[in-house]
Protein backbone atom coordinates (compact mmCIF):
# COMPACT_ATOMS: atom_id res chain seq x y z
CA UNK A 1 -11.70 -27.35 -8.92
CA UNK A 2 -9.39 -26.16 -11.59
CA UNK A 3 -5.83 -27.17 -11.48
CA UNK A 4 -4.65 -24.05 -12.55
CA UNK A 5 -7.36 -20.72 -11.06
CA UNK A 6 -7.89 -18.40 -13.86
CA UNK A 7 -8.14 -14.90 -11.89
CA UNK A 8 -9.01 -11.50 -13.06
CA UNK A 9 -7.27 -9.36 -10.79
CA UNK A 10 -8.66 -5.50 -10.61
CA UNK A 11 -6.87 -2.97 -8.84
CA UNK A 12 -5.94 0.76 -9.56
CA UNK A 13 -2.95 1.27 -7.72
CA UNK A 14 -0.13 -1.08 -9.54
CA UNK A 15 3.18 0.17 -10.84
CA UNK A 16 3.37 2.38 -14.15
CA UNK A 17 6.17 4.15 -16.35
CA UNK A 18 5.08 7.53 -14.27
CA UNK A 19 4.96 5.69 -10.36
CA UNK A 20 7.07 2.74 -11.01
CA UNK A 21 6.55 1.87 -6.99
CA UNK A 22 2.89 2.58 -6.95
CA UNK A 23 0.86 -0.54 -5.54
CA UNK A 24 4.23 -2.38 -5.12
CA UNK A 25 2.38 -4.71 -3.03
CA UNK A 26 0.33 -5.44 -5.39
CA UNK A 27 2.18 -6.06 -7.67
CA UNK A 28 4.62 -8.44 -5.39
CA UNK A 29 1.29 -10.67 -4.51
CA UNK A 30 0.34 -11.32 -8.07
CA UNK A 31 3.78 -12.10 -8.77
CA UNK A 32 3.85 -14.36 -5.90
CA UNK A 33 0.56 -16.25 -6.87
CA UNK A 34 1.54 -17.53 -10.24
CA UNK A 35 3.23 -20.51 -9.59
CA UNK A 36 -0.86 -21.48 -8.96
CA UNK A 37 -2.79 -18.95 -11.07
CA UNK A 38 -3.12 -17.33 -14.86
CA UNK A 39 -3.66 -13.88 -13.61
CA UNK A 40 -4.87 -10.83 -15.76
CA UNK A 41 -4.43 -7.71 -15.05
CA UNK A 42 -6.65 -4.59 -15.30
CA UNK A 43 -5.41 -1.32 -13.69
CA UNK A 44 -8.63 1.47 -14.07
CA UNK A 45 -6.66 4.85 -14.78
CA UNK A 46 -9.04 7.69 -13.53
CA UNK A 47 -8.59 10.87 -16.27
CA UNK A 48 -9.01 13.91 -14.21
CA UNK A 49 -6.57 16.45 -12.95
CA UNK A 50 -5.85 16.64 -9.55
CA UNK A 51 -6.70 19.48 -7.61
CA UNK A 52 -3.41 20.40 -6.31
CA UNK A 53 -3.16 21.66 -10.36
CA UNK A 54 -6.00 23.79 -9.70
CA UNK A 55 -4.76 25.44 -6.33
CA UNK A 56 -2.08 26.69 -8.32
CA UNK A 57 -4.55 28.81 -11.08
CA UNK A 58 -3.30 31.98 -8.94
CA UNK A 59 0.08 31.92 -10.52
CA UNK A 60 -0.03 31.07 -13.77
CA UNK A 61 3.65 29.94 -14.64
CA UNK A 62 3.34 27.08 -11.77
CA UNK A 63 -0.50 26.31 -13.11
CA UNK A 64 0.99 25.74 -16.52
CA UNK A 65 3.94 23.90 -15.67
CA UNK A 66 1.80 21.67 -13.21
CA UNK A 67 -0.14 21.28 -16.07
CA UNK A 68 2.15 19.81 -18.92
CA UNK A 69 3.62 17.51 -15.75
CA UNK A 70 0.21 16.35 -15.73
CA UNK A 71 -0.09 15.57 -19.40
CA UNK A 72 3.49 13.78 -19.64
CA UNK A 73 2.38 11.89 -16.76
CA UNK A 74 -1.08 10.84 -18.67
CA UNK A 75 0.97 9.94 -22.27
CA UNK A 76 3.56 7.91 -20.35
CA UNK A 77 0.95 5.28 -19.37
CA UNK A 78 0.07 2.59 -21.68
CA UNK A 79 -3.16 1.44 -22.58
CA UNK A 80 -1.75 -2.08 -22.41
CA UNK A 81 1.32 -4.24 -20.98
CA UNK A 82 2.89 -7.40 -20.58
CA UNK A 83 4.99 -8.45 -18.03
CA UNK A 84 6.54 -11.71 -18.35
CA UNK A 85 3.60 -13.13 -20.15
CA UNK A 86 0.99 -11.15 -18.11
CA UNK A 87 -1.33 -9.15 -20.17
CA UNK A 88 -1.91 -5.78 -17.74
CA UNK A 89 -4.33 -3.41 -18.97
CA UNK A 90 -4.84 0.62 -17.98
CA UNK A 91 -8.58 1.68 -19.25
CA UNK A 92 -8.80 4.61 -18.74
CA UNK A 93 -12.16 6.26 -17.08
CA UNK A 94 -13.27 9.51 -15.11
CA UNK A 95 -15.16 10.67 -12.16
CA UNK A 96 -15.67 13.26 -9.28
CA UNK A 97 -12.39 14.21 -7.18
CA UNK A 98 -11.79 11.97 -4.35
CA UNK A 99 -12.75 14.62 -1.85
CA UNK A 100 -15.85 14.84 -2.94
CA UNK A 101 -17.22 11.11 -4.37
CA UNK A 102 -14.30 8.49 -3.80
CA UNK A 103 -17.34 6.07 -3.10
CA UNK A 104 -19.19 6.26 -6.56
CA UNK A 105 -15.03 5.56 -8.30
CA UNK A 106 -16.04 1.81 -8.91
CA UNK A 107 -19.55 2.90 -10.76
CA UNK A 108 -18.51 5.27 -12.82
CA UNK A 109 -15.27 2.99 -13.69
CA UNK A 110 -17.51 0.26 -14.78
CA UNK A 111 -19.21 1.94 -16.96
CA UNK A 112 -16.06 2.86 -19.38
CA UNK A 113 -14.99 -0.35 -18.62
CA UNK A 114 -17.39 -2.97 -18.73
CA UNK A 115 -16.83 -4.05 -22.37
CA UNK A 116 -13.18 -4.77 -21.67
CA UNK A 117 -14.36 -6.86 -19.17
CA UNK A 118 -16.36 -8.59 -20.62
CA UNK A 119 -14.14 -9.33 -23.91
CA UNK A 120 -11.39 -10.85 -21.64
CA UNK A 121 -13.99 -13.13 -20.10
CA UNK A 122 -15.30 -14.14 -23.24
CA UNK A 123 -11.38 -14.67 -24.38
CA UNK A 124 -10.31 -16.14 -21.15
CA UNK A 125 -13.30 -17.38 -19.23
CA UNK A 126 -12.16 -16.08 -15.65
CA UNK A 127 -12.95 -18.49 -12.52
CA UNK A 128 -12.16 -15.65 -10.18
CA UNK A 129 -12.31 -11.44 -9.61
CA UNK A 130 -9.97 -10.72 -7.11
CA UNK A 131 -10.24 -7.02 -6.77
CA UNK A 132 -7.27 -4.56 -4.59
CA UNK A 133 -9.74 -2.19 -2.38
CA UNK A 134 -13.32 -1.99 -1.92
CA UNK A 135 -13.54 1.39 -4.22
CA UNK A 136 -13.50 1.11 -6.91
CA UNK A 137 -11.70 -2.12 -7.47
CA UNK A 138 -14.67 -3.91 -5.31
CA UNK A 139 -17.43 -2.48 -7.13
CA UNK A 140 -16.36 -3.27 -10.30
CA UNK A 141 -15.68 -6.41 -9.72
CA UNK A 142 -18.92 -7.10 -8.09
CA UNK A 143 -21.03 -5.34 -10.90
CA UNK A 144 -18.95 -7.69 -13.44
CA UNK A 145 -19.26 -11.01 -11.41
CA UNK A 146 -23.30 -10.42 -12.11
CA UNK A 147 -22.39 -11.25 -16.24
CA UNK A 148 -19.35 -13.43 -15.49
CA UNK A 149 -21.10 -15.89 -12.54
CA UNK A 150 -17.71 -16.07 -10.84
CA UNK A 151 -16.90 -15.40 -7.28
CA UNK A 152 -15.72 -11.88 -5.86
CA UNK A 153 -12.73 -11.73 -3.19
CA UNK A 154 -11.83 -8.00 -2.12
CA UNK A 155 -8.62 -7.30 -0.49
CA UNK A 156 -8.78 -3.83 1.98
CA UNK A 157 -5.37 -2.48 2.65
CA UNK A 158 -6.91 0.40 4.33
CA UNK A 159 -8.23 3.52 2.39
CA UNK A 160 -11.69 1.65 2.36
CA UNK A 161 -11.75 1.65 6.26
CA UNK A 162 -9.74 4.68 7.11
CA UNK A 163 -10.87 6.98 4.38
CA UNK A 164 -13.83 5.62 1.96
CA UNK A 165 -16.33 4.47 4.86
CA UNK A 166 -16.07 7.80 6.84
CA UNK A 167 -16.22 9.98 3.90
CA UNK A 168 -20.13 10.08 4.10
CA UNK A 169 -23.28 7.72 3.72
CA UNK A 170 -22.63 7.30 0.48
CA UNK A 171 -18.93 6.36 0.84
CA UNK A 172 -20.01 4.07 4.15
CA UNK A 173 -23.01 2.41 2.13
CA UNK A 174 -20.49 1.73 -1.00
CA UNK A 175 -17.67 0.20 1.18
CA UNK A 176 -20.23 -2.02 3.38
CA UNK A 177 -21.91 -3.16 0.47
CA UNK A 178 -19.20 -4.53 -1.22
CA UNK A 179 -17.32 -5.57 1.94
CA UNK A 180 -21.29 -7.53 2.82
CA UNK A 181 -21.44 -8.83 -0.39
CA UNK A 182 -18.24 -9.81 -1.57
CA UNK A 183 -17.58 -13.91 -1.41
CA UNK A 184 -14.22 -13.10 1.00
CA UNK A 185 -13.05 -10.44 2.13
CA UNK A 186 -8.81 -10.04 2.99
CA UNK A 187 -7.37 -8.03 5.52
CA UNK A 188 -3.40 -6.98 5.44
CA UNK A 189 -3.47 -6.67 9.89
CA UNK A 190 -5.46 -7.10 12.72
CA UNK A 191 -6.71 -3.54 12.93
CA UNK A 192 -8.14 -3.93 9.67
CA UNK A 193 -10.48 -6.78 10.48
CA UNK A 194 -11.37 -5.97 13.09
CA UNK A 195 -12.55 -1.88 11.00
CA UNK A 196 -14.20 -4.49 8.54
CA UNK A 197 -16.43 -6.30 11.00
CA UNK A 198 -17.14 -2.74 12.61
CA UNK A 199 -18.70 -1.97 9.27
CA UNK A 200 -21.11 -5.19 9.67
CA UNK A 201 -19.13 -7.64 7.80
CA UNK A 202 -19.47 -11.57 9.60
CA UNK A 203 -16.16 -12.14 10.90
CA UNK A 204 -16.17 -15.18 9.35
CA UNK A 205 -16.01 -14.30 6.09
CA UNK A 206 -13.31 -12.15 6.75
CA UNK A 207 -9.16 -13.34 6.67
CA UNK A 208 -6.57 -11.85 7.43
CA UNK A 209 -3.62 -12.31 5.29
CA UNK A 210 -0.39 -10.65 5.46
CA UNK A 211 1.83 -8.88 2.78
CA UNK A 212 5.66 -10.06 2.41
CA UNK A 213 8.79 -8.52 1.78
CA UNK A 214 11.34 -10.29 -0.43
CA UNK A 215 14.76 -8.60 0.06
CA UNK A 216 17.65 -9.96 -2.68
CA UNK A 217 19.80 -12.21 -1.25
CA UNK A 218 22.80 -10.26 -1.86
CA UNK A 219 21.49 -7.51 0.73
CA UNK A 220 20.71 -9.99 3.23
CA UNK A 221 23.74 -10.86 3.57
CA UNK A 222 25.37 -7.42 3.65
CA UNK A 223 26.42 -5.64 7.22
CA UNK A 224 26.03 -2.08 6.30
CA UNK A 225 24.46 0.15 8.92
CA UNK A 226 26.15 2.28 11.59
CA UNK A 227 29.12 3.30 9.49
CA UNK A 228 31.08 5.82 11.43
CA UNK A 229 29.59 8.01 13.72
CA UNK A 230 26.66 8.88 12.15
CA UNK A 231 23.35 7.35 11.83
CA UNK A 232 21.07 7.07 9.22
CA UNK A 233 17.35 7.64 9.60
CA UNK A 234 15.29 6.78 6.49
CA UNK A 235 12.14 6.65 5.09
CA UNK A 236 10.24 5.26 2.15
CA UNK A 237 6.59 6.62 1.10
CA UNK A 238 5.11 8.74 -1.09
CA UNK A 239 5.61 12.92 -0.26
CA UNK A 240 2.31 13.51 1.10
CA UNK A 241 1.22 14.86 4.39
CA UNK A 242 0.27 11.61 5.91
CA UNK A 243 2.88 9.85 5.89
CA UNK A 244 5.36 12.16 8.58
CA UNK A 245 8.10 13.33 6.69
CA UNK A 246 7.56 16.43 8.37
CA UNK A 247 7.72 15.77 12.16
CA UNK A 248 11.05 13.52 11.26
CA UNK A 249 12.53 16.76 10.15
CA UNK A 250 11.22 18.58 12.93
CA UNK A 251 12.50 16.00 15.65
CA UNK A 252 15.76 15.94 13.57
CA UNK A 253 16.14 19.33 14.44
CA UNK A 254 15.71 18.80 18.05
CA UNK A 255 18.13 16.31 18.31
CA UNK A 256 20.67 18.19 16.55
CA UNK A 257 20.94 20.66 18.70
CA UNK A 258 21.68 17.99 21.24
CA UNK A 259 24.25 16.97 19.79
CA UNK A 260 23.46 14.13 18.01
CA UNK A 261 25.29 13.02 14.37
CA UNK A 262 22.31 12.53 11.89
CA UNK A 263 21.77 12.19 8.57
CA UNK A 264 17.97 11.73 7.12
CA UNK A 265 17.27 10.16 3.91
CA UNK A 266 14.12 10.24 2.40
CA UNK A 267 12.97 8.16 -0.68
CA UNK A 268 9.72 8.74 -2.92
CA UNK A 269 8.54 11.41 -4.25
CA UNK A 270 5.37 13.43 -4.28
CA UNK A 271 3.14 16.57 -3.75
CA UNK A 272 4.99 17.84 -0.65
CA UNK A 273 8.78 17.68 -1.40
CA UNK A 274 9.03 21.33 -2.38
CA UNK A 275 7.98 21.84 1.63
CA UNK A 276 9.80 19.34 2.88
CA UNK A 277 13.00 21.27 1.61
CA UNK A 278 11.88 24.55 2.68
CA UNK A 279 11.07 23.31 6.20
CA UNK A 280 14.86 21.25 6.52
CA UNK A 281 16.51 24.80 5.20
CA UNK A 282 14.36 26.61 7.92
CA UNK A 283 15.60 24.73 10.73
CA UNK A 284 19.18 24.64 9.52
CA UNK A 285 19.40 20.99 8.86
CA UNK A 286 19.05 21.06 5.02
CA UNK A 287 22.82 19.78 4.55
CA UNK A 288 21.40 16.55 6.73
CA UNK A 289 18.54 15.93 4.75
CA UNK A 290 18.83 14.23 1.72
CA UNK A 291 16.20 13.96 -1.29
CA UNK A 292 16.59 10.60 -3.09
CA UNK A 293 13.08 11.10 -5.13
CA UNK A 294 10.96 8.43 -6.79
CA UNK A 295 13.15 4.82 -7.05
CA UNK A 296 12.17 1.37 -8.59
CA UNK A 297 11.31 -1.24 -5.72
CA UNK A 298 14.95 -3.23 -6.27
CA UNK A 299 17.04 0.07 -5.82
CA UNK A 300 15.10 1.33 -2.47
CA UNK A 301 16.62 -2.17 -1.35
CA UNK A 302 19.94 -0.25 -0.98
CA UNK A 303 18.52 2.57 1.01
CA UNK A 304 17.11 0.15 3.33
CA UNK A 305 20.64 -2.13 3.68
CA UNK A 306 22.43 1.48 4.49
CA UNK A 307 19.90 2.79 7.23
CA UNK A 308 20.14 2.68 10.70
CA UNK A 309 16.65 3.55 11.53
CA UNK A 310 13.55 3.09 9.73
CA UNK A 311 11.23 5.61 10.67
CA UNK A 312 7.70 6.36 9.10
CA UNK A 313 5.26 8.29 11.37
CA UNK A 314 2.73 8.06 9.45
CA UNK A 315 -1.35 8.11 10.34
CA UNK A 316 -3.99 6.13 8.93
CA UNK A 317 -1.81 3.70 8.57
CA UNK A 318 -3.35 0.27 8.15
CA UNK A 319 -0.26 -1.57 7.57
CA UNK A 320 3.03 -0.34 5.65
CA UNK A 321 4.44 -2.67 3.79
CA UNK A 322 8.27 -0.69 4.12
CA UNK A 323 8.18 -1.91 7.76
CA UNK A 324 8.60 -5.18 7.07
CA UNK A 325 10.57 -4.78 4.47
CA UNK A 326 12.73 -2.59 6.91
CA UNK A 327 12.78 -5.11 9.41
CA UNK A 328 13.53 -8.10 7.21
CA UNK A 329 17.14 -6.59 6.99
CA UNK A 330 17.45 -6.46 10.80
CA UNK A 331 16.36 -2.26 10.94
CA UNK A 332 14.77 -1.25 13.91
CA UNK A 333 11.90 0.75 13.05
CA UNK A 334 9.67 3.64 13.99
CA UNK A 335 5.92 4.12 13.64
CA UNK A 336 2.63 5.33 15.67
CA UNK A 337 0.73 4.40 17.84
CA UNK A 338 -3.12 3.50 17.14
CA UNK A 339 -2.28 2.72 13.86
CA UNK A 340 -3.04 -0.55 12.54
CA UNK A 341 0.37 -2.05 11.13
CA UNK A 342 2.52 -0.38 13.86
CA UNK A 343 0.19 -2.04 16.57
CA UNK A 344 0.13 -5.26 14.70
CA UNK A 345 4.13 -5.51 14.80
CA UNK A 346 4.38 -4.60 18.40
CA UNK A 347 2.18 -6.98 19.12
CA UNK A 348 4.14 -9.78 17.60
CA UNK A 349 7.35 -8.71 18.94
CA UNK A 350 9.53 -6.09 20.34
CA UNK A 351 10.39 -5.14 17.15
CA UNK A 352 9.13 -1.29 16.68
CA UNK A 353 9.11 1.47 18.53
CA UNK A 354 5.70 3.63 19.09
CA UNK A 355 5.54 7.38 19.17
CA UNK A 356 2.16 9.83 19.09
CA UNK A 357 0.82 10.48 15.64
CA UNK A 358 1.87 14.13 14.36
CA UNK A 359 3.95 14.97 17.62
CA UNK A 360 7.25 15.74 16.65
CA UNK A 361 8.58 16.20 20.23
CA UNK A 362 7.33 12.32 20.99
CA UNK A 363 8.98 11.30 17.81
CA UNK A 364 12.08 12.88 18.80
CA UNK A 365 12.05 11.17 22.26
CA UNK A 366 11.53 7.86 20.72
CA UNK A 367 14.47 8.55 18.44
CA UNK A 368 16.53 9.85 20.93
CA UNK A 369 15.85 6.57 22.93
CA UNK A 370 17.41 4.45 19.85
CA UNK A 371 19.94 6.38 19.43
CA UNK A 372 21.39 6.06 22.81
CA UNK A 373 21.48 2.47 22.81
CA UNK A 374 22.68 0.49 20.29
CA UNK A 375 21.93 -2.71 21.75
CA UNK A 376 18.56 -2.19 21.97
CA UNK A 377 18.67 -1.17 17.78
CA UNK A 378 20.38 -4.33 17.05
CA UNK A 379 17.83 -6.77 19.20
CA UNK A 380 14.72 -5.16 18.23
CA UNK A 381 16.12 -5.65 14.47
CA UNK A 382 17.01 -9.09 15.57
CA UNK A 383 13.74 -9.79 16.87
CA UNK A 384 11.84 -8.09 13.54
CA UNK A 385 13.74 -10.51 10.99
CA UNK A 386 12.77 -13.21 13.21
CA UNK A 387 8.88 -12.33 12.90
CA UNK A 388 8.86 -11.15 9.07
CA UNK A 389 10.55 -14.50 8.68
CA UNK A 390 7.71 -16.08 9.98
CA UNK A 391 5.26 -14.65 9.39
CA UNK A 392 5.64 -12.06 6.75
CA UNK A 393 6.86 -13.75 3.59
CA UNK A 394 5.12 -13.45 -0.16
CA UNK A 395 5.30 -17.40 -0.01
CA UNK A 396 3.05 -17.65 2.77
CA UNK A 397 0.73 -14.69 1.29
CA UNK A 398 0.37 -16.45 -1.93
CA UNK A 399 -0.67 -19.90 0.01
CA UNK A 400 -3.12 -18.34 2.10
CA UNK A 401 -4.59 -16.18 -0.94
CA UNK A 402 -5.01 -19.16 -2.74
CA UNK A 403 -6.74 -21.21 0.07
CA UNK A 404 -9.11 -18.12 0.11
CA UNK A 405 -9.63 -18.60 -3.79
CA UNK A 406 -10.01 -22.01 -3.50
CA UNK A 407 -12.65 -21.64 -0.51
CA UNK A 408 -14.24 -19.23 -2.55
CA UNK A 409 -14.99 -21.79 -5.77
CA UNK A 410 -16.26 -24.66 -3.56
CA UNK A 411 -18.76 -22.47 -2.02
CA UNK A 412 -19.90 -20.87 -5.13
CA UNK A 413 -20.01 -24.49 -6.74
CA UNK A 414 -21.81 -25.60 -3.93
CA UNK A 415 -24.42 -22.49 -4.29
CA UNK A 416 -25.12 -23.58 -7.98
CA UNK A 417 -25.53 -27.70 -7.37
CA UNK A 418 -28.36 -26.36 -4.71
CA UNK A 419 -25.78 -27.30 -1.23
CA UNK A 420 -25.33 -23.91 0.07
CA UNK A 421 -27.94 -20.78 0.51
CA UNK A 422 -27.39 -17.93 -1.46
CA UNK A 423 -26.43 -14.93 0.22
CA UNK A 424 -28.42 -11.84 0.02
């Protein structure tokens, strides 16, 4: 066993100049892990406009402009990086649109690829792939373990099971072949084990292993929150449909009227922020909403410190790594039910509260509820930075990840010295 585990980490969501929060979890976990590993860094970055460019072909002016954002967006990333000592590469490579082949990603990413792989291994002689999501990060890695000889372990943070594997057969056959075949497979909550083993995968070979949040100490020790007589509501996530901003805003509305003091602040940016404002000046509330657009992970610290309510309604939602992080200032927090991080927290705790998926008049009662009763704000905060305290640090990520590794290389060593059967 090396002293030191030389990994090859492949994943293509990880911060850039253009999306400097993009992946942050990733990015946090291989920070975490290098007090045990030499970690390099390859970030696939799929060439091909997105169709929300194309929707906009019937005015031209908006086309164009969408266009040269594009373009800017394309220059600004680097083909290579370093951070800290950490070489981080961004081949570039191109495929169908998601909608149509997301499954496929990984295949046609190896292809343009493949030779960078293999020049690092030759360079750097890897002991370990450890790719970020089953497509395309998984297939990649599997199709270069064949040349390297190394083991494969394939983190699913939930695309893969909420979006990848019901896309179609060929989506479903991509995700549970590299899910079947992978050497160890991680999952970031409950509900997406147990969406792993639906696929086929031996529960056995599959671990869960939590994300962390790592707040500066400076804002743990601050008492902002509840300043005045109005509250905060706030979320963090990328401007896209999924994620709820929209049935805040709505529910806002509602509970205006009532009479309550709000103020909503919303952090990230994306597709759907042009809506978002046009909805919040619809209802009348635009003057309460508040548009803080894309921040770096250690300012969105702030945001967090100055809420009173975390609240991300969001579906297909495997886990949500901004409700720990909420929670490991003391915020009470807001998320759906069915979903698998939300679930996983109220199970641990009393710590979140539940409201329907896209039902903005359940959201608004579960808000309402909160906002009545401060006590119950400050213990389900209490009772939140007790559990991500416990059980939702990077420190304990990193230790588990590397058990996995290390699990990983004694089986793989064992397969070659003729002590284990090789798996089909």
């Amino acid at each position: 066993m090396p002293e030191r585990i030389k990994v090859l980490t492949i994943s293509d969501i990880f911060p850039n100049p253009a999306r400097p929060a993009f992946g942050i979890f990733v990015e946090r976990s291989v920070h975490h892990l290098r007090a045990d590993c030499d970690q390099t860094i390859v970030v696939p970055y799929r060439i091909f406009p997105p169709t929300r460019i194309f929707r906009s072909l019937p005015r031209p002016a908006r086309f164009l402009d969408a266009w040269r954002h594009w373009v800017r967006e394309v220059r600004s990333i680097p083909r290579k990086s370093n951070d800290d000592g950490m070489e981080i590469f961004f081949p570039r490579y191109t495929s169908p649109p998601r909608q149509v082949l997301h499954g496929l990603w990984g295949f046609f990413a190896y292809a343009f690829i493949r030779n960078l792989l293999s020049r690092l291994h030759r360079h750097l002689s890897f002991d370990l792939i450890h790719a970020h999501y089953a497509s395309p990060g998984g297939a990649i890695a599997l199709l270069a373990a064949r040349r390297m000889k190394v083991p494969v372990v394939v983190s699913v943070h939930g695309a893969d099971v909420t979006f990848t594997s019901r896309q179609g057969a060929i989506g479903r056959s991509t995700i549970r072949w590299v899910l079947g075949t992978a050497d160890a497979v991680l999952a970031n909550s409950s509900w997406t084990r147990d969406q792993i083993v639906g696929l086929g995968v031996p529960a056995d070979r599959v671990r869960i292993v939590r994300l962390g949040a790592d707040p500066p100490d400076e804002i743990v020790s601050s008492h902002a929150g509840e300043r005045g007589d109005t509250l905060t509501l706030l979320t963090v996530g990328y401007l896209d449909e999924r994620k709820g901003h929209r049935y805040v805003i709505e529910a806002m509305r509602e509970l205006v009227e009532e009479g309550c003091r709000l103020r909503y602040v919303i952090v990230g940016g994306g597709p759907q922020g042009t809506s978002l404002r046009r909805l919040a000046e619809h209802l009348g509330i635009a003057d309460r909403v508040q548009f803080e657009g894309t921040k770096l992970h250690a300012e969105v610290w702030r945001y967090f410190d100055e809420c009173d309510i975390f609240v991300m309604p969001s579906w297909k939602e495997a886990f949500g790594l901004v409700y720990i992080e909420a929670l490991a200032l003391g915020k009470p927090v807001v998320g759906c039910r069915g979903e698998g991080g939300p679930e996983d927290l109220h199970s641990l705790g009393d710590c979140i509260q539940l409201v329907e998926p896209r039902n903005a008049r359940s959201l608004a009662a579960g808000l309402r509820e909160l906002i009545r009763d401060p006590e119950k704000r400050r213990r389900m905060g209490s009772i939140g930075r007790a559990i991500v305290r416990e059980q939702f640090t990077w420190e304990l990520h990193a230790s588990r990840t590397v058990e996995v590794y290390q699990r990983a290389l004694e089986e793989a060593n064992g397969r070659r010295e003729g002590l284990h059967p090789v798996r089909s």
